[in-house]
Protein backbone atom coordinates (compact mmCIF):
# COMPACT_ATOMS: atom_id res chain seq x y z
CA UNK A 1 -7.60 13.27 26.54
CA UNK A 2 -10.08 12.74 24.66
CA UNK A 3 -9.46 11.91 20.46
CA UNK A 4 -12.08 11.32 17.82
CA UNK A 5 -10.88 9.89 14.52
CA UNK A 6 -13.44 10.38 11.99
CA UNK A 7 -13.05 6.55 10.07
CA UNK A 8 -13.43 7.02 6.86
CA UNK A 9 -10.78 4.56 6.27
CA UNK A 10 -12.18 1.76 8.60
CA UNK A 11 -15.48 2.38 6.20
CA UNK A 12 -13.78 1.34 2.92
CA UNK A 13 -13.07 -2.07 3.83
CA UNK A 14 -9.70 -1.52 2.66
CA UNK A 15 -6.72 -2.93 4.46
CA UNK A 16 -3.93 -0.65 3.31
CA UNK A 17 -1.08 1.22 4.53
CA UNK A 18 -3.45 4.04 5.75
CA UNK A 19 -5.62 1.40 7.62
CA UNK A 20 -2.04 0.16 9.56
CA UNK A 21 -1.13 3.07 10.29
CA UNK A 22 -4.45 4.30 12.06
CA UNK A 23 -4.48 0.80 13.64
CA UNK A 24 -1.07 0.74 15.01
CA UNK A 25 -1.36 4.56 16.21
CA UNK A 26 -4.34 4.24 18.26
CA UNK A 27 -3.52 0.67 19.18
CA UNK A 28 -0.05 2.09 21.25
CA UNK A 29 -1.90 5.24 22.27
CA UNK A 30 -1.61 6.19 26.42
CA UNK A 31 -3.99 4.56 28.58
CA UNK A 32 -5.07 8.22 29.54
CA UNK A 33 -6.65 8.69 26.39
CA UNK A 34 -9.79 8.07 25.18
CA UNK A 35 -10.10 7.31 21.31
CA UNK A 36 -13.19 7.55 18.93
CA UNK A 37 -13.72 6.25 16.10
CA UNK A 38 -16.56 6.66 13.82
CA UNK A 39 -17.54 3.95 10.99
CA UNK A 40 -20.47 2.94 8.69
CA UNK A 41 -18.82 -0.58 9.05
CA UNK A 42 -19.50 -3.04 11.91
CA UNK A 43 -15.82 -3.05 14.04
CA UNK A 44 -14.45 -6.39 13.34
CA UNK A 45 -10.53 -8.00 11.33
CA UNK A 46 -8.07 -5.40 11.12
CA UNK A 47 -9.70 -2.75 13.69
CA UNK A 48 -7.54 -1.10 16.33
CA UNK A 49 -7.66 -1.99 20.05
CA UNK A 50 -7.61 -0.25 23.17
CA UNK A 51 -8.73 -0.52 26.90
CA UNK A 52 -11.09 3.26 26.30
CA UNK A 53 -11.86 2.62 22.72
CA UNK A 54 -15.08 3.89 22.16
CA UNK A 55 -16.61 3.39 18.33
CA UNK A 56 -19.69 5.09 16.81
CA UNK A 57 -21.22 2.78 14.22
CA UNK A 58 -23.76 3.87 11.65
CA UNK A 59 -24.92 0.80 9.04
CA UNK A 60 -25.32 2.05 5.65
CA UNK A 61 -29.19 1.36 4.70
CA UNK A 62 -30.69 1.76 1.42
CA UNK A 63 -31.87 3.82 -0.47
CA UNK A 64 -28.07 5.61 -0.88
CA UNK A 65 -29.30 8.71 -0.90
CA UNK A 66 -30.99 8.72 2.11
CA UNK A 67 -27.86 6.68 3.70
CA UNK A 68 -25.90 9.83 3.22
CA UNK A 69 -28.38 12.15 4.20
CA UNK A 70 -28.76 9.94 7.76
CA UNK A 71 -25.11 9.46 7.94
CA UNK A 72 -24.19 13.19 7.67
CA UNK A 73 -26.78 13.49 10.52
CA UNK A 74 -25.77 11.32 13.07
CA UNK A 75 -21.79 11.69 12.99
CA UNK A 76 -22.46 15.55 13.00
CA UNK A 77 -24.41 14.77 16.02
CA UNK A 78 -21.54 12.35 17.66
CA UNK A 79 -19.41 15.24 17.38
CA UNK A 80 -22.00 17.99 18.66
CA UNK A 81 -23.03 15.49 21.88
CA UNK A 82 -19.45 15.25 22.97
CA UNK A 83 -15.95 17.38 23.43
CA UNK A 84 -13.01 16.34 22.07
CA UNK A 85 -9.30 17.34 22.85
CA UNK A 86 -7.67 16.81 19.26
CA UNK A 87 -9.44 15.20 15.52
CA UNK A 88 -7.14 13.72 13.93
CA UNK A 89 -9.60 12.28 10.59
CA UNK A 90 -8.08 9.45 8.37
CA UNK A 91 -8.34 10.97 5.60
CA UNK A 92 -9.22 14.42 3.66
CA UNK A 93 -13.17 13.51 3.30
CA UNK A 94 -15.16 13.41 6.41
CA UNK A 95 -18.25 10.97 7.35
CA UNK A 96 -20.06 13.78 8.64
CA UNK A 97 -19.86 15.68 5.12
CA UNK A 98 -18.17 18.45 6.92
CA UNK A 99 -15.17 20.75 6.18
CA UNK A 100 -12.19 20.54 8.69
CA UNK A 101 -12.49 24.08 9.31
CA UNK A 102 -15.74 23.37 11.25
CA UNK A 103 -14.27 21.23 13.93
CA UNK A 104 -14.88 22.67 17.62
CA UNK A 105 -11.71 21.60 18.31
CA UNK A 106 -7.86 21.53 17.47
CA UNK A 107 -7.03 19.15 14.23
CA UNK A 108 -4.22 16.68 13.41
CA UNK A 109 -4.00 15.85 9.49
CA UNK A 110 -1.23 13.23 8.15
CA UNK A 111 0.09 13.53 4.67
CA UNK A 112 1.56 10.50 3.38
CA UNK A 113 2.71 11.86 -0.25
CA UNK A 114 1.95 14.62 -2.79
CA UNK A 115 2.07 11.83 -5.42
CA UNK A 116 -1.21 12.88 -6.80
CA UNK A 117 -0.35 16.58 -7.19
CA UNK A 118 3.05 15.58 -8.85
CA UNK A 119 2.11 12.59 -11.09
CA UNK A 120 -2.11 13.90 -11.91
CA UNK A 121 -3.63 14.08 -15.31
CA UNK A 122 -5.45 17.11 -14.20
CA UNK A 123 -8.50 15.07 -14.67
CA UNK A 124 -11.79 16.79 -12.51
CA UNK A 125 -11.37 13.82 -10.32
CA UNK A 126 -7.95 14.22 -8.85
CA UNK A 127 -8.60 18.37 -9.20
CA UNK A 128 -11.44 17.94 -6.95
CA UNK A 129 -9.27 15.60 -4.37
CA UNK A 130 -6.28 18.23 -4.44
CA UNK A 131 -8.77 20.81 -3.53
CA UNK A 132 -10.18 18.77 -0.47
CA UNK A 133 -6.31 17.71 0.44
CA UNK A 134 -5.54 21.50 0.36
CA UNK A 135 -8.33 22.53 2.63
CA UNK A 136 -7.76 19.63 5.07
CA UNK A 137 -4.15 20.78 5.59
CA UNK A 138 -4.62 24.14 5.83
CA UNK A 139 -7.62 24.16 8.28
CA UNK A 140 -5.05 21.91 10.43
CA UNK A 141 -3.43 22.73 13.31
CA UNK A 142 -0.52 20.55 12.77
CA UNK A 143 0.42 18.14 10.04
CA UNK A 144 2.03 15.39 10.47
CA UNK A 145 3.99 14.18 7.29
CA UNK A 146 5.77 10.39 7.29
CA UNK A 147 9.46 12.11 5.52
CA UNK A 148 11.35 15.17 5.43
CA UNK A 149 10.65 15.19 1.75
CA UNK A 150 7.12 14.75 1.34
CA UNK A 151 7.32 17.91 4.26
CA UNK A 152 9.57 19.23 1.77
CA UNK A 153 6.79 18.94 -1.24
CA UNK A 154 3.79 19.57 0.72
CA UNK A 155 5.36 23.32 1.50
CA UNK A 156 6.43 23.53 -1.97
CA UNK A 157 2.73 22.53 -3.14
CA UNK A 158 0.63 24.45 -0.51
CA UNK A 159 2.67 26.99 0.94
CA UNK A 160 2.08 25.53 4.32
CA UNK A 161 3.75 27.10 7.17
CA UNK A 162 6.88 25.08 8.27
CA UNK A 163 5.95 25.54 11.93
CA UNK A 164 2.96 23.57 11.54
CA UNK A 165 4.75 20.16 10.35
CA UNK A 166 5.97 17.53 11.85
CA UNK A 167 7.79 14.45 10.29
CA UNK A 168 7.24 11.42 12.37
CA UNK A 169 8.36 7.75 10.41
CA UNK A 170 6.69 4.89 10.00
CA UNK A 171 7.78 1.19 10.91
CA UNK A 172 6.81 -2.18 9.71
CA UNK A 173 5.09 -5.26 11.32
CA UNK A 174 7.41 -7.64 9.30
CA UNK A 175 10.18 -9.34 11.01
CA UNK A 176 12.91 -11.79 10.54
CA UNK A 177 10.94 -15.05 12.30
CA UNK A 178 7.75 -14.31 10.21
CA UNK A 179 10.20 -15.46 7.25
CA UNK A 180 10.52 -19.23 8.40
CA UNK A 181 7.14 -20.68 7.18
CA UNK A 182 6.60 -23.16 3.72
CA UNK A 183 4.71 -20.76 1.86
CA UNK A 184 5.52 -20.71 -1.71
CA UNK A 185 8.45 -19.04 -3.27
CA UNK A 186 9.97 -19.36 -6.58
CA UNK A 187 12.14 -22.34 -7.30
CA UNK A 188 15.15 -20.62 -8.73
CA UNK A 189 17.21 -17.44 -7.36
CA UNK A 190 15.22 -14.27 -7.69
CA UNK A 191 15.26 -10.74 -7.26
CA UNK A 192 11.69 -9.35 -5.42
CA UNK A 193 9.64 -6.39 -6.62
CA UNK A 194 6.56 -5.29 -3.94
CA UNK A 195 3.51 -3.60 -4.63
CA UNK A 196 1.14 -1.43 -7.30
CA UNK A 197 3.12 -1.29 -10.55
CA UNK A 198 0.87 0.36 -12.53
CA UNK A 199 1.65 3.94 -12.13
CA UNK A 200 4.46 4.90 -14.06
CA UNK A 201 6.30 6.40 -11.41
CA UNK A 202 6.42 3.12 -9.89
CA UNK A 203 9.26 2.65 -13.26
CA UNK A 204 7.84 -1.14 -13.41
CA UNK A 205 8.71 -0.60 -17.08
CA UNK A 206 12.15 0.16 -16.67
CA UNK A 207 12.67 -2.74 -14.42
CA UNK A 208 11.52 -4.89 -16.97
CA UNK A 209 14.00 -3.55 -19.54
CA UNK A 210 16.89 -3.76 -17.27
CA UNK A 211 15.69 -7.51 -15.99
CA UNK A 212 15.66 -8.31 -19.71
CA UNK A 213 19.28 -7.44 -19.89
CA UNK A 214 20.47 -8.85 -16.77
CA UNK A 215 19.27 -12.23 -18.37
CA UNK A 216 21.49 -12.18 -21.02
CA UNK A 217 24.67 -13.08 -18.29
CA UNK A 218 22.47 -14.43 -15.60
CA UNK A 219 19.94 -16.56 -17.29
CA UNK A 220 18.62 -18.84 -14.39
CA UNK A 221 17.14 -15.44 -12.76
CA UNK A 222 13.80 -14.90 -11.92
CA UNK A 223 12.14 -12.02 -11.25
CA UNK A 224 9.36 -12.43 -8.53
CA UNK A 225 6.40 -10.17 -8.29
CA UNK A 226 4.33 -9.41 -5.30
CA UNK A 227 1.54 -7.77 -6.31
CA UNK A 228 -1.55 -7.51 -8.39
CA UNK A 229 -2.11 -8.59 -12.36
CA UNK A 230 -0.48 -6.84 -14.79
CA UNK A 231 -2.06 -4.78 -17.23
CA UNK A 232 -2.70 -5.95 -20.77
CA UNK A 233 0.17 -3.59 -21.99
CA UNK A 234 2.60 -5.13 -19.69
CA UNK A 235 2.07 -8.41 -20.66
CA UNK A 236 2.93 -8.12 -24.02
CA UNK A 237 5.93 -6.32 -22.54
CA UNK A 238 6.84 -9.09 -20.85
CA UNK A 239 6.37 -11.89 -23.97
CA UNK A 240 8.35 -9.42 -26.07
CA UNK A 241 11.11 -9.42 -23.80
CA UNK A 242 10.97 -13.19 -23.39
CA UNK A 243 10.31 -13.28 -19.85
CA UNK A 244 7.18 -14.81 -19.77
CA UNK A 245 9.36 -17.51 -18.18
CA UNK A 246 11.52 -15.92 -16.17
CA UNK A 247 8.57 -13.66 -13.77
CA UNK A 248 6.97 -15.38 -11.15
CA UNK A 249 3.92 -13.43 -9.41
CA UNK A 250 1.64 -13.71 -6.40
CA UNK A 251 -1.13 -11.45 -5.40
CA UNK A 252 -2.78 -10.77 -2.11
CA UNK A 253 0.03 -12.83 -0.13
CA UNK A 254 0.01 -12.90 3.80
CA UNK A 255 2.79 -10.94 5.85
CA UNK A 256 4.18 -14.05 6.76
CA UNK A 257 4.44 -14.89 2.89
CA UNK A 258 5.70 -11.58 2.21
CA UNK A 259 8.28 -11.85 5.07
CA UNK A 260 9.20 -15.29 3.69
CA UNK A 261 9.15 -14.16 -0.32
CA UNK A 262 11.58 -10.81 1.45
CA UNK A 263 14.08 -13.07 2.85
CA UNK A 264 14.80 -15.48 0.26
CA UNK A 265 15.45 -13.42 -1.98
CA UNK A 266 18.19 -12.42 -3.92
CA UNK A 267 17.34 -8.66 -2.97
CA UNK A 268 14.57 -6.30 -2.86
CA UNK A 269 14.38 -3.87 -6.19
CA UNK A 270 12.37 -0.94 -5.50
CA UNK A 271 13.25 1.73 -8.70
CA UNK A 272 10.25 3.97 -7.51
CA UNK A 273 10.53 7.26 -8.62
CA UNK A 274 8.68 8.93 -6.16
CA UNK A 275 7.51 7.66 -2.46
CA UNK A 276 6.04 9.85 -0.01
CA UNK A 277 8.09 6.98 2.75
CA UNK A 278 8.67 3.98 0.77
CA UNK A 279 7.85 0.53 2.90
CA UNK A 280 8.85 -1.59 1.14
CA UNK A 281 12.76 -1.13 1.48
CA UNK A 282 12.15 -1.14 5.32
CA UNK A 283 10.33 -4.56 5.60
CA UNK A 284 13.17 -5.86 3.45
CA UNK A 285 15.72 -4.26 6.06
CA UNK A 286 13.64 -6.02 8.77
CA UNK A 287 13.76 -9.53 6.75
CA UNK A 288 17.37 -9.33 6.35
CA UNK A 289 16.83 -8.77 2.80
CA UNK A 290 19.38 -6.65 0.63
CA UNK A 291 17.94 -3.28 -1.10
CA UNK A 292 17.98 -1.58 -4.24
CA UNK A 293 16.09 1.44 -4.74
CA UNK A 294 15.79 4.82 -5.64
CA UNK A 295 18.28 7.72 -4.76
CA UNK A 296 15.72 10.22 -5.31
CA UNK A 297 12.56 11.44 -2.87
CA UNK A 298 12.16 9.86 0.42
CA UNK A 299 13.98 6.55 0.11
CA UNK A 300 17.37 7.66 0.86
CA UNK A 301 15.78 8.75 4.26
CA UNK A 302 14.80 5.01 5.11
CA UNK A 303 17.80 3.44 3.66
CA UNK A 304 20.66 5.57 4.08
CA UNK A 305 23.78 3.28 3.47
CA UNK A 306 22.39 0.14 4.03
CA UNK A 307 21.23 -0.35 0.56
CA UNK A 308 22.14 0.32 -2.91
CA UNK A 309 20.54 3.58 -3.80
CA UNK A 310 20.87 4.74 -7.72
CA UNK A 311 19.42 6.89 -10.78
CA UNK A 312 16.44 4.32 -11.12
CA UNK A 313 16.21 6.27 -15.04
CA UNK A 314 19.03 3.98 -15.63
CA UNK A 315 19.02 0.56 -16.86
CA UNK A 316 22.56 0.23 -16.47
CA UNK A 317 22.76 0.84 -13.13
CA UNK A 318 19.63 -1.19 -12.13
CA UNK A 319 22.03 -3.80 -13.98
CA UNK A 320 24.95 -3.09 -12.41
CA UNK A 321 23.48 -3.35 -8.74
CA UNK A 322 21.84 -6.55 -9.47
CA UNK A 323 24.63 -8.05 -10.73
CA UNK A 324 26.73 -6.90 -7.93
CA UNK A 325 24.37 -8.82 -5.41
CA UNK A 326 24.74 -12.09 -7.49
CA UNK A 327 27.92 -11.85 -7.50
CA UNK A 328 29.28 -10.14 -4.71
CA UNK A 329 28.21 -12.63 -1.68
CA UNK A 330 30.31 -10.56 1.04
CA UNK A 331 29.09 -7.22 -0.48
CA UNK A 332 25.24 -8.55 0.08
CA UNK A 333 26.09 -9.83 2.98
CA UNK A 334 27.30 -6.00 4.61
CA UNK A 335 24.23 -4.79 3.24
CA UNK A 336 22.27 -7.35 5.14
CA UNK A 337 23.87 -6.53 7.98
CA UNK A 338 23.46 -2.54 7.81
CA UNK A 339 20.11 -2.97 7.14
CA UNK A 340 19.12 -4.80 10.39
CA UNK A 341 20.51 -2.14 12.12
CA UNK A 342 18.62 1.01 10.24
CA UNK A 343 15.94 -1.01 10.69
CA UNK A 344 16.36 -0.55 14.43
CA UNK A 345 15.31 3.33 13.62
CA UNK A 346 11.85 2.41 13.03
CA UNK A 347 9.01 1.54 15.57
CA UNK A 348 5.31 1.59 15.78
CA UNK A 349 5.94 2.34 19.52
CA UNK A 350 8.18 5.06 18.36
CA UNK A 351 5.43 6.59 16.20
CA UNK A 352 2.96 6.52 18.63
CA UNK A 353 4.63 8.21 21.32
CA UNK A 354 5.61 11.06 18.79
CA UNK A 355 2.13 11.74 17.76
CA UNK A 356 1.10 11.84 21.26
CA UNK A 357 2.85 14.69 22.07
CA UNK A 358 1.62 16.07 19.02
CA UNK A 359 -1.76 15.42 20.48
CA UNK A 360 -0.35 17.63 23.95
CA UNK A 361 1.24 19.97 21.81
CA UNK A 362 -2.30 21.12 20.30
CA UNK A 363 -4.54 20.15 23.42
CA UNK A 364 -3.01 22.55 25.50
C-alpha cells in the first residue's frame, strides 16, 4: 500500500502536536506500506522513520513568487508520476495548491478540534481557514477525529455524514522514568498549568483568580507555568493579584523537563474550556501526576474517574479541588493510582494500527 502525505506540516518547522502525531503514525505504520511524504524542508530532527519511507523534497528558492509557482509544479507532478492507495494530507492546505477533491485517489483527513469555528472573531482570516477545513472534510473519504466530541461538533458544524468518521485517540511519549532527571523545578510545592494560555478558552484568567484565593489559606503555594510569556494584560493581572511571587514559569522545556515538572507536582490544573483531546491531562496520568480539569468537551473522555473533573466557570470549585489535593494525601494518592491505569488506554501503537485499517477500509 502505497500512502502519500502531502507535508505541509513537516514544511513549517513547527514541532507541535500535529507534527507528533504525523511522526508517530507513519513511524508504527506496517512494513507493507510504503509512505510519502512531500516537504519544501530538507528531512532532518523530528521527521518520521520507516524502512519504505520515501520523501519528495522541494527547497524553497527566491524570488517567493516564483517558489510557489515551482512548488505547485513539481508536487502536482509527484502526485501525477505515481499511484497512490490512500492521501492522508497534514493539514487542510496542500503543497501542491490543490483542492482535496482533485486527488486520484481515496482521502484520509484528521480533525483535531472545531476550536476555531467555536471560539473565531469572524475575522476574513479564520473565515477563509473554515472554508478550506470545510472542503477538506467533505471531499474526504473518511475522517478521522481524536474524541467522540470533537466527532460530535464537527457533525454539528458541517453536517458531515456520521458514517464517514472515525474517532481514534491519541497517546503521549511522556512516561514515569523520563521524570527522574535534575532539571529545574520550583523550590516550593506547586500546582502545574501546561501550554498556550492566551486564548480565553484556555480560562488562564480564571485560574489566576482562583490561585489568588487559594493563597489566602495556603500561602507557601506556587503556581508553575509551562509555557510561553504572558501577555502584557496578564501581567498586570498577576501584580494585582500579588502573585508576582508566587508563579514560577518556563518556556520551551524538554519532555524530560516536562515529565519531571508533571511529577513533582502538586497536580496538574487544566480548566480548559474547550479541547478537541486535551494532552495534557494524559501525560500527567502517565507521570503519575494527579488531574484537575474540565468536565466539559473532550476531557472527561481522557480522564474519566481518575481525575477531578469540575465547572472550570467556577472559582470555587477550582479552589475546592486544589485544596483537596493539599490536603487530602490518600485522596491524591487514589487519583495517582487511577490515572496510571487510564493511562494504559492510550498508545501510539494503538493509534497506528487503527488508522491502518482505516487506510484498508478506503483502499479496497
Amino acid at each position: 500500500m502505497r500512502i502519500v502525505y502531502d507535508g505541509l506540516i513537516f514544511s513549517t518547522g513547527h514541532t507541535g502536536g500535529i507534527r507528533r502525531y504525523f511522526n508517530n503514525l507513519i513511524t508504527r505504520l506496517p512494513d507493507s506500506v510504503e509512505p510519502w511524504i512531500t516537504t519544501n524542508q530538507p528531512p532532518g530532527l523530528h521527521f518520521p522513520t520507516h524502512p519504505n519511507l520515501k520523501t519528495r523534497y522541494w527547497p524553497r528558492v527566491r524570488p517567493r513568487q516564483l517558489s510557489a509557482v515551482l512548488e505547485r509544479i513539481y508536487f502536482r507532478g509527484v502526485e501525477w508520476r505515481n499511484r497512490f492507495d490512500v492521501a492522508h494530507p497534514t493539514y487542510f492546505d496542500l503543497l501542491n495548491r490543490r483542492y482535496f477533491s482533485e486527488y486520484r485517489c481515496p482521502v484520509v483527513v484528521t480533525v483535531y478540534d472545531m476550536i476555531s469555528e467555536f471560539f473565531s472573531n469572524g475575522t476574513a482570516r479564520e473565515l477563509a481557514a473554515t472554508d478550506r477545513k470545510r472542503n477538506a472534510v467533505m471531499a474526504a473519504q473518511r475522517i478521522i477525529c481524536i474524541s467522540h466530541n470533537t466527532k460530535r461538533d464537527l457533525i454539528e458544524v458541517f453536517k458531515v455524514p456520521e458514517a464517514n468518521i472515525r474517532v481514534v485517540y491519541l497517546a503521549t511519549e511522556l512516561t514515569l522514568e523520563m521524570s527522574t532527571g535534575f532539571e529545574p523545578v520550583p523550590s516550593r510545592p506547586y500546582f502545574l498549568f501546561v501550554g498556550s494560555h492566551a486564548a480565553s478558552y484556555k480560562n488562564f484568567d480564571r485560574l489566576l483568580f482562583s490561585f489568588a484565593l487559594l493563597q489566602r489559606k495556603h500561602p507557601g503555594i506556587v503556581l508553575c507555568v509551562a509555557g510561553p510569556e504572558f501577555s502584557p494584560a496578564q501581567h498586570v493581572l498577576i501584580e494585582s493579584l500579588k502573585l508576582t511571587e508566587h508563579v514560577q514559569r518556563y518556556d520551551g522545556v524538554s519532555d524530560r523537563h516536562l515529565a519531571r515538572l508533571y511529577h513533582q507536582s502538586v497536580g496538574l490544573v487544566y480548566p480548559s474550556l474547550y479541547e478537541g483531546f486535551g494532552i495534557p491531562p494524559l501525560e500527567a496520568m502517565a507521570c503519575e501526576t494527579a488531574v484537575i480539569a474540565s468536565s466539559g468537551s473532550s476531557i472527561p473522555e481522557v480522564v474519566q474517574d481518575a481525575g477531578i473533573l469540575i465547572d472550570t466557570e467556577s472559582e470555587e470549585q477550582l479552589v475546592a479541588a486544589m485544596t483537596r489535593l493539599l490536603e487530602d494525601a490518600a485522596f491524591r494518592t487514589d487519583l495517582i493510582n487511577r490515572g496510571r491505569i487510564q493511562n494504559q488506554r492510550f498508545s501510539w501503537d494503538l493509534m497506528a494500527s487503527e488508522i491502518y485499517q482505516i487506510y484498508c477500509e478506503v483502499s479496497n
